[in-house]
PDB file of N, CA and C in Angstrom:
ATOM      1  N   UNK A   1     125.648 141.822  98.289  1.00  0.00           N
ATOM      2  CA  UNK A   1     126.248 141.942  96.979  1.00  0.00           C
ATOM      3  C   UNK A   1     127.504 141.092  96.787  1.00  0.00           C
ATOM      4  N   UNK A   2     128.034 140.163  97.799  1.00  0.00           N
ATOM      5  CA  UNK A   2     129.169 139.748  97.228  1.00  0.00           C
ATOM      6  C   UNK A   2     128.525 138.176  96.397  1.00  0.00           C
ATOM      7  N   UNK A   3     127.758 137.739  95.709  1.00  0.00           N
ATOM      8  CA  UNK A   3     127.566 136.831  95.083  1.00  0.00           C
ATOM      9  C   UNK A   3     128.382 137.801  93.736  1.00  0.00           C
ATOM     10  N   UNK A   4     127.372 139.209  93.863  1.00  0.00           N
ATOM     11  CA  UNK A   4     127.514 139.900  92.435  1.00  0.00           C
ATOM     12  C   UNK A   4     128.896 140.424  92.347  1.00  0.00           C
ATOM     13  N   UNK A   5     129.865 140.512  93.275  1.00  0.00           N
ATOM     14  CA  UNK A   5     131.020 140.864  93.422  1.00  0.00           C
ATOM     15  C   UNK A   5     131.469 139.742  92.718  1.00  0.00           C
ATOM     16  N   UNK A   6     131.710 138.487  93.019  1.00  0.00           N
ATOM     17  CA  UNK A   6     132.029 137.706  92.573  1.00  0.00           C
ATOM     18  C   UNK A   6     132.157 137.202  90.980  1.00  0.00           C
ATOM     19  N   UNK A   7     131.340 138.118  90.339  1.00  0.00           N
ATOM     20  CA  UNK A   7     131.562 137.662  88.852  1.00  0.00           C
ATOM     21  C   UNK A   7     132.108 139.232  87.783  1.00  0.00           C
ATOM     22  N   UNK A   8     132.427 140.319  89.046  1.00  0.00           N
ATOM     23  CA  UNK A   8     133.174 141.302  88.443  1.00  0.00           C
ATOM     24  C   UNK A   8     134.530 140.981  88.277  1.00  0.00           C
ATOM     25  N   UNK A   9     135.336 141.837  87.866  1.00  0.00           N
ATOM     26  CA  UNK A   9     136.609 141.856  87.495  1.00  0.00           C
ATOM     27  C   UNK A   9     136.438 143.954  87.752  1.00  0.00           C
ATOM     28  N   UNK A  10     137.581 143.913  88.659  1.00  0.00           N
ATOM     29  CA  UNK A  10     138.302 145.726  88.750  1.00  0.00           C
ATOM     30  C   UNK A  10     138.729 146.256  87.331  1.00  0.00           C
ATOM     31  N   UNK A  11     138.791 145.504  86.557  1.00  0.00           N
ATOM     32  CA  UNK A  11     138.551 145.883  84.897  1.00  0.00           C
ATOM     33  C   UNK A  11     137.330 145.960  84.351  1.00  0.00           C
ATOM     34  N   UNK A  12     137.135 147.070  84.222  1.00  0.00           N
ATOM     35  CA  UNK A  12     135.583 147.360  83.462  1.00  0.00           C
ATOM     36  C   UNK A  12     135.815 147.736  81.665  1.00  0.00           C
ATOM     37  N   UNK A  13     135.441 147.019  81.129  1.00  0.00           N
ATOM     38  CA  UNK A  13     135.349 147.616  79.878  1.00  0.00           C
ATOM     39  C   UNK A  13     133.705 147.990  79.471  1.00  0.00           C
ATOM     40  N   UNK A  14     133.985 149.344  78.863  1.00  0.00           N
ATOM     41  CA  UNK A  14     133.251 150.461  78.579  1.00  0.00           C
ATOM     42  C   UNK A  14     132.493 149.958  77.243  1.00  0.00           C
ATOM     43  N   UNK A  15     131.767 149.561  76.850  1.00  0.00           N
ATOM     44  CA  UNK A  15     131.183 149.334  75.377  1.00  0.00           C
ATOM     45  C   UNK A  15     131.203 150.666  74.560  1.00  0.00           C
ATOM     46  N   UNK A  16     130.624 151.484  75.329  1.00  0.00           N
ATOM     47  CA  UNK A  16     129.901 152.979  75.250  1.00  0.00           C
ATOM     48  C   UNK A  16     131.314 153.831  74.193  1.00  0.00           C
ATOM     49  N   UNK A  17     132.259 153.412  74.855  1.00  0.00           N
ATOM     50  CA  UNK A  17     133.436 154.099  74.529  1.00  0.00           C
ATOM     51  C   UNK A  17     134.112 153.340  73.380  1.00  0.00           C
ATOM     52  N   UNK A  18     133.978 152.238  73.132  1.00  0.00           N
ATOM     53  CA  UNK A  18     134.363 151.458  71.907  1.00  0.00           C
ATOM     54  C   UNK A  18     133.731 151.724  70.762  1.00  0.00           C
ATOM     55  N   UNK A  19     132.069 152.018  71.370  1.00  0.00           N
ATOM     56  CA  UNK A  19     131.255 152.459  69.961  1.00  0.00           C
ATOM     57  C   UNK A  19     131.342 153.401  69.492  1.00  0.00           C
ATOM     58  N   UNK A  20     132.233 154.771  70.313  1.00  0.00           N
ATOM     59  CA  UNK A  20     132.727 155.484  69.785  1.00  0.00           C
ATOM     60  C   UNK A  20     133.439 155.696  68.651  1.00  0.00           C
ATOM     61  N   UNK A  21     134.070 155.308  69.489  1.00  0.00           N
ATOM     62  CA  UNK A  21     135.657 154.878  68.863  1.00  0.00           C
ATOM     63  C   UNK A  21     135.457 154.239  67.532  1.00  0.00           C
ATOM     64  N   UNK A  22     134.858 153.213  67.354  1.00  0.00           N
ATOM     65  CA  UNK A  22     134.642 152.519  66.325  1.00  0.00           C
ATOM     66  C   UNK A  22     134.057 153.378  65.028  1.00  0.00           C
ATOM     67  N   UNK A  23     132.931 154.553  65.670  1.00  0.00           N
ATOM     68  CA  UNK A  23     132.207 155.168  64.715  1.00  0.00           C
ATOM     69  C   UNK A  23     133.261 156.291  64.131  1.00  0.00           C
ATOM     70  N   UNK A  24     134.336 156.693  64.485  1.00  0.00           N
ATOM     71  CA  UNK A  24     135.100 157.310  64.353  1.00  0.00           C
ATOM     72  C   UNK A  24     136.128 156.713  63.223  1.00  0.00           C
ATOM     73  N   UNK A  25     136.564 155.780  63.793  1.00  0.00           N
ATOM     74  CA  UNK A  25     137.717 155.084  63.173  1.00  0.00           C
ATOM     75  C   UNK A  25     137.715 154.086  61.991  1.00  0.00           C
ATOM     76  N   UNK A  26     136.475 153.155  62.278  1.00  0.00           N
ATOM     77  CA  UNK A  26     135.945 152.456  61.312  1.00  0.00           C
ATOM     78  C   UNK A  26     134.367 152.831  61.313  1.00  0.00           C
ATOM     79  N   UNK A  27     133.974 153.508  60.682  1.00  0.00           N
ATOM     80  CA  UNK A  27     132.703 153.974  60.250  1.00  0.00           C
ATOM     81  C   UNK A  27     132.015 152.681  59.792  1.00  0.00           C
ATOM     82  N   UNK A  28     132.654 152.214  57.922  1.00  0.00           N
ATOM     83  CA  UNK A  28     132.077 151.244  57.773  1.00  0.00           C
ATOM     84  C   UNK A  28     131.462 150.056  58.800  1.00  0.00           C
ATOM     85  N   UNK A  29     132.484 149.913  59.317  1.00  0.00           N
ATOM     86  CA  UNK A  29     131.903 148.404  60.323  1.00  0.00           C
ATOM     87  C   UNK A  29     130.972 148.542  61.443  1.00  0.00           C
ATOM     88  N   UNK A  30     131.026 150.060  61.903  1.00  0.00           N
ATOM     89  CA  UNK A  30     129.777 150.765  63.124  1.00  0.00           C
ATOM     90  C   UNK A  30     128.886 150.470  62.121  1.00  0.00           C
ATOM     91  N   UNK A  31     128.485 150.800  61.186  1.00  0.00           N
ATOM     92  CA  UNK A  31     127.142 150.911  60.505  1.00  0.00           C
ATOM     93  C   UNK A  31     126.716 149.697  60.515  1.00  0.00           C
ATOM     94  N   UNK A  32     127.509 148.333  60.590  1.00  0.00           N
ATOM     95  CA  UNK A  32     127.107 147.083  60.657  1.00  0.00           C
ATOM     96  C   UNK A  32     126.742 146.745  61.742  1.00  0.00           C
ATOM     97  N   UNK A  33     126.886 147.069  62.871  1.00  0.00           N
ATOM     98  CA  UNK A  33     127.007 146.802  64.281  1.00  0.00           C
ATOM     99  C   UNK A  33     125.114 146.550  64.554  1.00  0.00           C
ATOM    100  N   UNK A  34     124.976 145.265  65.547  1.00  0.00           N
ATOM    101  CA  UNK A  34     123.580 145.177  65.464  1.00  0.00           C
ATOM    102  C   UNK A  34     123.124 146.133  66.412  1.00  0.00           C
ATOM    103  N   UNK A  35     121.823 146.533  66.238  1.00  0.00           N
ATOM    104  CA  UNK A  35     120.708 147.035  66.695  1.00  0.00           C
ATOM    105  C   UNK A  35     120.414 146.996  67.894  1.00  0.00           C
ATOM    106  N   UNK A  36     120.056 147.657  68.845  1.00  0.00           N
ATOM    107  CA  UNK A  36     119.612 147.528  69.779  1.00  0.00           C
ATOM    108  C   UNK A  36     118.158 147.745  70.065  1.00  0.00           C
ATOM    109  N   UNK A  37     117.679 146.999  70.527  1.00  0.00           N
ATOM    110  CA  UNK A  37     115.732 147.132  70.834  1.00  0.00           C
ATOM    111  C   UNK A  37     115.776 148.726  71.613  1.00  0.00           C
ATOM    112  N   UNK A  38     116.796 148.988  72.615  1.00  0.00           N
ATOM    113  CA  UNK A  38     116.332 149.841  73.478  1.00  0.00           C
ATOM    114  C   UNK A  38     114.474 149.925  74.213  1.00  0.00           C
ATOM    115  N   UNK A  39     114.642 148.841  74.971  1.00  0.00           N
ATOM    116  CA  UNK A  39     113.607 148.402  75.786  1.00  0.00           C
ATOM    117  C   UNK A  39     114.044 148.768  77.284  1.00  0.00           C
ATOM    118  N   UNK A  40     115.434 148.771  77.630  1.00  0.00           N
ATOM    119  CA  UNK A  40     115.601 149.812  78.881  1.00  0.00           C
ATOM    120  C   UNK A  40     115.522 149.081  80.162  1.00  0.00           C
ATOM    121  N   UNK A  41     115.426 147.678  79.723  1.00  0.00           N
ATOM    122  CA  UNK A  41     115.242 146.566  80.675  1.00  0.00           C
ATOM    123  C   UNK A  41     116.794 146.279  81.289  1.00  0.00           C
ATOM    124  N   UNK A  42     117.401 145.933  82.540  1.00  0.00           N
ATOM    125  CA  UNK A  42     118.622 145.604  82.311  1.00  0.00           C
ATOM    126  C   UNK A  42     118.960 144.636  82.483  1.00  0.00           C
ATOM    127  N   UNK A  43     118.379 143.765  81.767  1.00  0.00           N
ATOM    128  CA  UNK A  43     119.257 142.197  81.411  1.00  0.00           C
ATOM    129  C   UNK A  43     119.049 142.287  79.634  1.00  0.00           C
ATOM    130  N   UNK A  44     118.281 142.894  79.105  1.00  0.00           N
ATOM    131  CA  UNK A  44     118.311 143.559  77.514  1.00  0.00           C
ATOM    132  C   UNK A  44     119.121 144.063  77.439  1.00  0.00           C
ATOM    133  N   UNK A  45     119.449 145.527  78.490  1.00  0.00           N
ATOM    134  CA  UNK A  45     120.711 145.787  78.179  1.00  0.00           C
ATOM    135  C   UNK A  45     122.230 145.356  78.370  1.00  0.00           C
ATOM    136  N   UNK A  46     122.177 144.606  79.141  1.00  0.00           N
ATOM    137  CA  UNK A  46     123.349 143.816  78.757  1.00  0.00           C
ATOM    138  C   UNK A  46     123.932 142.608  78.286  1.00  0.00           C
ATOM    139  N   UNK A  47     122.353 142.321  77.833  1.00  0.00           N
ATOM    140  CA  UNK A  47     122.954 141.235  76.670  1.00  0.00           C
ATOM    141  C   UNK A  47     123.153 141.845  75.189  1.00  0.00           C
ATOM    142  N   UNK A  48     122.491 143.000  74.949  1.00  0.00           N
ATOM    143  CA  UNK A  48     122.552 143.230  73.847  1.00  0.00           C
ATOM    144  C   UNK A  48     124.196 144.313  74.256  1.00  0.00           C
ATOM    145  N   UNK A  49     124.566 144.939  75.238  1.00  0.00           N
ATOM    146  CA  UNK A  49     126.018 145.460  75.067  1.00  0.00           C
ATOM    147  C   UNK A  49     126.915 143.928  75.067  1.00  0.00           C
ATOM    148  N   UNK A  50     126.894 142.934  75.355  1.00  0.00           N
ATOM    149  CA  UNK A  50     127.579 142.007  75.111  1.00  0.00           C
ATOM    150  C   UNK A  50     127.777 141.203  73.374  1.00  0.00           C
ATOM    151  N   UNK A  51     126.434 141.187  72.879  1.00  0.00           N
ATOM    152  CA  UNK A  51     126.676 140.955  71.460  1.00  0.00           C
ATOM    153  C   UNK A  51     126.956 142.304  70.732  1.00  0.00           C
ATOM    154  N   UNK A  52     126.908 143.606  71.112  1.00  0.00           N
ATOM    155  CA  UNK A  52     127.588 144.250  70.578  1.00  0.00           C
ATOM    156  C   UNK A  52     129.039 144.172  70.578  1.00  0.00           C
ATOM    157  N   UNK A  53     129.481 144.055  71.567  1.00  0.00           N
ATOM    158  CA  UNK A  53     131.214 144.079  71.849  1.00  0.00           C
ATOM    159  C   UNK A  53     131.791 142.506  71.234  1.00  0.00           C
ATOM    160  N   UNK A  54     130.761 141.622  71.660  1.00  0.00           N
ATOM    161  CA  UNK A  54     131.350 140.768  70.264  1.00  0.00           C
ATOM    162  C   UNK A  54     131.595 141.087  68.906  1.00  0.00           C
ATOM    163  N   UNK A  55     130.321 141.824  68.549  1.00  0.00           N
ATOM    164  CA  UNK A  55     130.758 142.442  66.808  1.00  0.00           C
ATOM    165  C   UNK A  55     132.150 143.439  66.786  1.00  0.00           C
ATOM    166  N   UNK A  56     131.999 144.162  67.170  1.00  0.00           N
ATOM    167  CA  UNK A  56     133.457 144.824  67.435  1.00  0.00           C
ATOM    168  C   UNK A  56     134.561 143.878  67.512  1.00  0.00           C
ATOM    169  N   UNK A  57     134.450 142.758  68.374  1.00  0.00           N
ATOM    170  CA  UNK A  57     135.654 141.958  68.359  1.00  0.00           C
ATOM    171  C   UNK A  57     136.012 141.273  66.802  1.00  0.00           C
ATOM    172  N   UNK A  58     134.803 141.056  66.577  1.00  0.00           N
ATOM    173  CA  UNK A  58     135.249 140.238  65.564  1.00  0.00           C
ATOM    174  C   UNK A  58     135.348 141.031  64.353  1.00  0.00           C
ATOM    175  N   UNK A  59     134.862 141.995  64.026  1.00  0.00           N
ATOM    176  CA  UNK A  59     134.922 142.848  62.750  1.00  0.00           C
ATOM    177  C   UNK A  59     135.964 143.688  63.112  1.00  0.00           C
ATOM    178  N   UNK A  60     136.414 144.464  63.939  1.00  0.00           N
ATOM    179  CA  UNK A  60     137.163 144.979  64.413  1.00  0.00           C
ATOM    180  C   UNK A  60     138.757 144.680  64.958  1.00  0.00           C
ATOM    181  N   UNK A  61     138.559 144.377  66.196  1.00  0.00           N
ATOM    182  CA  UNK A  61     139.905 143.312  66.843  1.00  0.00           C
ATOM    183  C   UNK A  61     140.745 142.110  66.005  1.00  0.00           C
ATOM    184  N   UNK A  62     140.084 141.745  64.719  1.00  0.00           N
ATOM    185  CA  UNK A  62     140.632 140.839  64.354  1.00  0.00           C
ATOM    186  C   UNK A  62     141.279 141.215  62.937  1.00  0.00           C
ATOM    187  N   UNK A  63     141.515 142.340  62.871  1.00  0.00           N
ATOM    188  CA  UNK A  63     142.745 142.947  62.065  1.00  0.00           C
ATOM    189  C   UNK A  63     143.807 142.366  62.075  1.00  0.00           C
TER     190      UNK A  63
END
């Protein structure tokens, strides 16, 4: 595992917990947030948590 070590960071950010957050705080802009196939595959899933946390950045973070 240290190839895969190699492209972590001891900072994990949580998507899971942003989409929370988001649905909470800014409702409107969660409802925009894209879709997920939920196919359960995990390179689906983390490309699609990666263009999610982009939408957040940019609809969100850029207040």
């Amino acid at each position: 595992m240290p190839r895969l070590d190699d492209h972590l960071h001891y900072r994990i950010v949580d998507v899971s917990t942003i989409k929370e957050l988001a649905a909470r705080w800014y409702p409107n802009e969660f409802k925009k947030a894209p879709l997920k196939n939920r196919t359960h595959r995990a390179l689906d899933d983390i490309r699609e948590s990666i263009e999610e946390l982009r939408y957040y950045r940019s609809s969100i973070f850029q207040r």
